[in-house]
Structure formats: C-alpha cells, structure tokens
C-alpha atoms as a PDB file:
ATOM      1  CA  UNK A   1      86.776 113.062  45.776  1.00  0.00           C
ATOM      2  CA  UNK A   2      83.009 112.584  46.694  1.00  0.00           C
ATOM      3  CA  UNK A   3      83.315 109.054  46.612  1.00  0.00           C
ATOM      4  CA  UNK A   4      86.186 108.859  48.869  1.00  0.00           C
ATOM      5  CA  UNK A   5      84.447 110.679  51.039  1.00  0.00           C
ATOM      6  CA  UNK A   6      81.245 108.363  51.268  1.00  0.00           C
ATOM      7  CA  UNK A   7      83.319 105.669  51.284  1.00  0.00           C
ATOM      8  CA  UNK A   8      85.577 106.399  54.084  1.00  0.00           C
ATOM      9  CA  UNK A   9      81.885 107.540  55.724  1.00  0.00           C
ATOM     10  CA  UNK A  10      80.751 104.320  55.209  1.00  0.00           C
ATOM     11  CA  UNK A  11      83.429 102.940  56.665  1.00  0.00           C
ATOM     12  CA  UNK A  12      82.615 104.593  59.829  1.00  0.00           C
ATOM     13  CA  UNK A  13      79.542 103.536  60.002  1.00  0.00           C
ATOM     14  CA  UNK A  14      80.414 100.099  60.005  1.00  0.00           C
ATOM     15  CA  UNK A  15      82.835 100.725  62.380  1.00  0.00           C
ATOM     16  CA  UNK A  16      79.972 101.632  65.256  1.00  0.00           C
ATOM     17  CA  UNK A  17      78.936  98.055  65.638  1.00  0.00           C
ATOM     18  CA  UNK A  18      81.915  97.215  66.938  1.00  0.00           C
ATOM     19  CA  UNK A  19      81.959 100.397  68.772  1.00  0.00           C
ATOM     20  CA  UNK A  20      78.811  99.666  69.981  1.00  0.00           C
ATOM     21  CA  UNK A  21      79.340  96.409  71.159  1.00  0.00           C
ATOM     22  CA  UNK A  22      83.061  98.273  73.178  1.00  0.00           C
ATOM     23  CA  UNK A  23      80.876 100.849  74.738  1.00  0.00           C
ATOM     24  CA  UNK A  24      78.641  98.677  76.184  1.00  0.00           C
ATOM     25  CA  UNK A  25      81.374  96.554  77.988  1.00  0.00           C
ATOM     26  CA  UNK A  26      83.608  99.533  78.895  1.00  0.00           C
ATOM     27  CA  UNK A  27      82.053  99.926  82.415  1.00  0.00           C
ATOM     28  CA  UNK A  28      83.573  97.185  83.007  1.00  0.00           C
ATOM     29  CA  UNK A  29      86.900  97.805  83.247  1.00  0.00           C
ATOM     30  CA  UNK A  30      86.605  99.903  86.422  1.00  0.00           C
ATOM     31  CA  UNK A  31      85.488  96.449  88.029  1.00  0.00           C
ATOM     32  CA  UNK A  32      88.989  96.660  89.753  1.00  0.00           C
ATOM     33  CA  UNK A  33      89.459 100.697  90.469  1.00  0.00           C
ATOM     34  CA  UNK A  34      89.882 103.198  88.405  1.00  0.00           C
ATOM     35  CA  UNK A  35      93.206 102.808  86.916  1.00  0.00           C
ATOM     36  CA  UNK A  36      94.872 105.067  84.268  1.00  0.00           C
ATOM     37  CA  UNK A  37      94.559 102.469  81.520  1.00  0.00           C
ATOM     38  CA  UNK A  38      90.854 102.034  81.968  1.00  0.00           C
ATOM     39  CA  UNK A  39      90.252 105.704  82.174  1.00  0.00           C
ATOM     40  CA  UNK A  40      92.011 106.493  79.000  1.00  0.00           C
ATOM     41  CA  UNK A  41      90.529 103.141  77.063  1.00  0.00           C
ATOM     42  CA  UNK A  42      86.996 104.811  78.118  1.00  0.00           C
ATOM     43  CA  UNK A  43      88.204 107.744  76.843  1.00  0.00           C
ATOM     44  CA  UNK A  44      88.919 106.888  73.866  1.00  0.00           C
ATOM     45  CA  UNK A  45      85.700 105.020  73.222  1.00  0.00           C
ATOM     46  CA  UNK A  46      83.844 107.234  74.436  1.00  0.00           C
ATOM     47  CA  UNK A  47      85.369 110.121  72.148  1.00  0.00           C
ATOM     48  CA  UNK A  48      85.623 107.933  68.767  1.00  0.00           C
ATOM     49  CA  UNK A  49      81.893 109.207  67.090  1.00  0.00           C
ATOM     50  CA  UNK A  50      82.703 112.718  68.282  1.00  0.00           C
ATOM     51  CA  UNK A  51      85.189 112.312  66.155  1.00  0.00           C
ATOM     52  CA  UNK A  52      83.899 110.500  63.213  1.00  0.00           C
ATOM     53  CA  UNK A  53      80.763 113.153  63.667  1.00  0.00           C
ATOM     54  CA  UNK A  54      82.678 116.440  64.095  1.00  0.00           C
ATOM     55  CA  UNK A  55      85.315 115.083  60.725  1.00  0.00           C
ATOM     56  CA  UNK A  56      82.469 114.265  59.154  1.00  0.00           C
ATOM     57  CA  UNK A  57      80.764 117.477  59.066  1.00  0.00           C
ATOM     58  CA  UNK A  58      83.998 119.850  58.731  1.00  0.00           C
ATOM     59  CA  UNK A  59      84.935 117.683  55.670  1.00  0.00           C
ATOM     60  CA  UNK A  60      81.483 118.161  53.531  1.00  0.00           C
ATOM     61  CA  UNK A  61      81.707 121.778  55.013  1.00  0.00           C
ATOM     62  CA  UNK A  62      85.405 122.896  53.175  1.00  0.00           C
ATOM     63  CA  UNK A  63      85.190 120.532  50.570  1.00  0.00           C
ATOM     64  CA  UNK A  64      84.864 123.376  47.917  1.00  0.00           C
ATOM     65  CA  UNK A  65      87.435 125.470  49.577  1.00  0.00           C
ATOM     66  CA  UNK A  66      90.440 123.360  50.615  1.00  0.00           C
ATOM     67  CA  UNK A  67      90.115 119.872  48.912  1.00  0.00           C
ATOM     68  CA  UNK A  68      93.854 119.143  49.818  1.00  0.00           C
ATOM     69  CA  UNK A  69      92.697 119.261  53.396  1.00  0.00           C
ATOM     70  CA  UNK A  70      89.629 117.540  53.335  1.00  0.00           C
ATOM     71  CA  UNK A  71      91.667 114.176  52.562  1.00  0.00           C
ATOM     72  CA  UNK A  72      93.286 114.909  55.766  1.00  0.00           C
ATOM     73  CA  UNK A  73      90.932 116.269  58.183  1.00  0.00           C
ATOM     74  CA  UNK A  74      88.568 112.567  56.816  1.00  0.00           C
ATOM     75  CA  UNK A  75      91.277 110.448  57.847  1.00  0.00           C
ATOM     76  CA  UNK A  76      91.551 111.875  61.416  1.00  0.00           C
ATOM     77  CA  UNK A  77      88.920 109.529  63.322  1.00  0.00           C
ATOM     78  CA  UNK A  78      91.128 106.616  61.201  1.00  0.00           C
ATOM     79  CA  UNK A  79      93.465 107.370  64.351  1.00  0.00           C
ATOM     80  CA  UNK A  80      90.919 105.610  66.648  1.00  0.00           C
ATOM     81  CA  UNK A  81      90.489 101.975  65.311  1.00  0.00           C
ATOM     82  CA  UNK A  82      94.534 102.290  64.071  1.00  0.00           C
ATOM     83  CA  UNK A  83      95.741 102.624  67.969  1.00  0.00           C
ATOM     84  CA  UNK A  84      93.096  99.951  68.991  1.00  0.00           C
ATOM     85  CA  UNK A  85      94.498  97.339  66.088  1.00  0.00           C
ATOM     86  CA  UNK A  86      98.513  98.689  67.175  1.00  0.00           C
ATOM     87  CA  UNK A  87      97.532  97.905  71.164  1.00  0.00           C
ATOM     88  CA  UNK A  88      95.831  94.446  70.121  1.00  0.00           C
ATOM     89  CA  UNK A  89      98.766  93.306  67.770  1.00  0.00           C
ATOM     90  CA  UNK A  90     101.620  94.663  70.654  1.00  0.00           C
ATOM     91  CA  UNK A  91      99.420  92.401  73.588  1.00  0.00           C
ATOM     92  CA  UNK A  92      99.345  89.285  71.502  1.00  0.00           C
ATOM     93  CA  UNK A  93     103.142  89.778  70.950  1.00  0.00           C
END
C-alpha cells in the first residue's frame, strides 16, 4: 500500500511540469474577455496542486485507520489530468 502511494505521489510530481508550463500560459486565455470557458480552464489549473497537496496529506494522515479509503481519497487529484486528456481527445474529434 506504501508503494502505491509513493508511486501515485510521484506521479504527481511529474505531472507539475506540465502544470507548470499550463499555468504560465493561462493568462492568456482572457486575451479575448473573460468567457466562462477560460474562467473555469483557470480554475481548474489553478486548483490542481491544492488538490494533489491537500490528497496528499489526508492520505499519509488515515492510512492506519481507513486503508480502503486511502486508495480512494489518492486517486482524487487523478480527476484533473483525466478531464484535461477527455477535453483534448473530444476537440481533436
């Protein structure tokens, strides 16, 4: 259980340098107004390593007291890059 943990950690971790390299751009979007679409695509980049934080810490916190959970409660900021990859694969369609 520890390693899936770390792992799925680690796979956060990688997943800031794209995140990075998103927040950095995402001013840009409200080149042409403030639409809904750019506010919630800010949003959500802006809220993704609250997430992976805030997981993060609640996981290693019950891990002795509700395992089951833990699996769960880790795989929440999975959300974030599995709408992004949905949206991307929809456009190109």
């Amino acid at each position: 259980m520890r390693a899936y943990l770390i792992l799925l950690q680690v796979f956060y971790a990688v997943l800031f340098v794209p995140w990075w390299y998103a927040l950095t751009i995402a001013p840009t979007m409200f080149n042409h107004g403030a639409t809904s679409w750019a506010v919630h695509t800010s949003t959500a980049i802006v809220t993704y390593p609250l997430s992976v934080v805030a997981c993060s810490l609640l996981s290693w916190i019950q891990f002795h007291r509700w395992p089951r959970a833990v699996r769960w409660i880790i795989l929440v900021p999975m959300l974030w890059p599995a709408a992004a990859l949905t949206v991307f694969l929809s456009i190109r369609a």
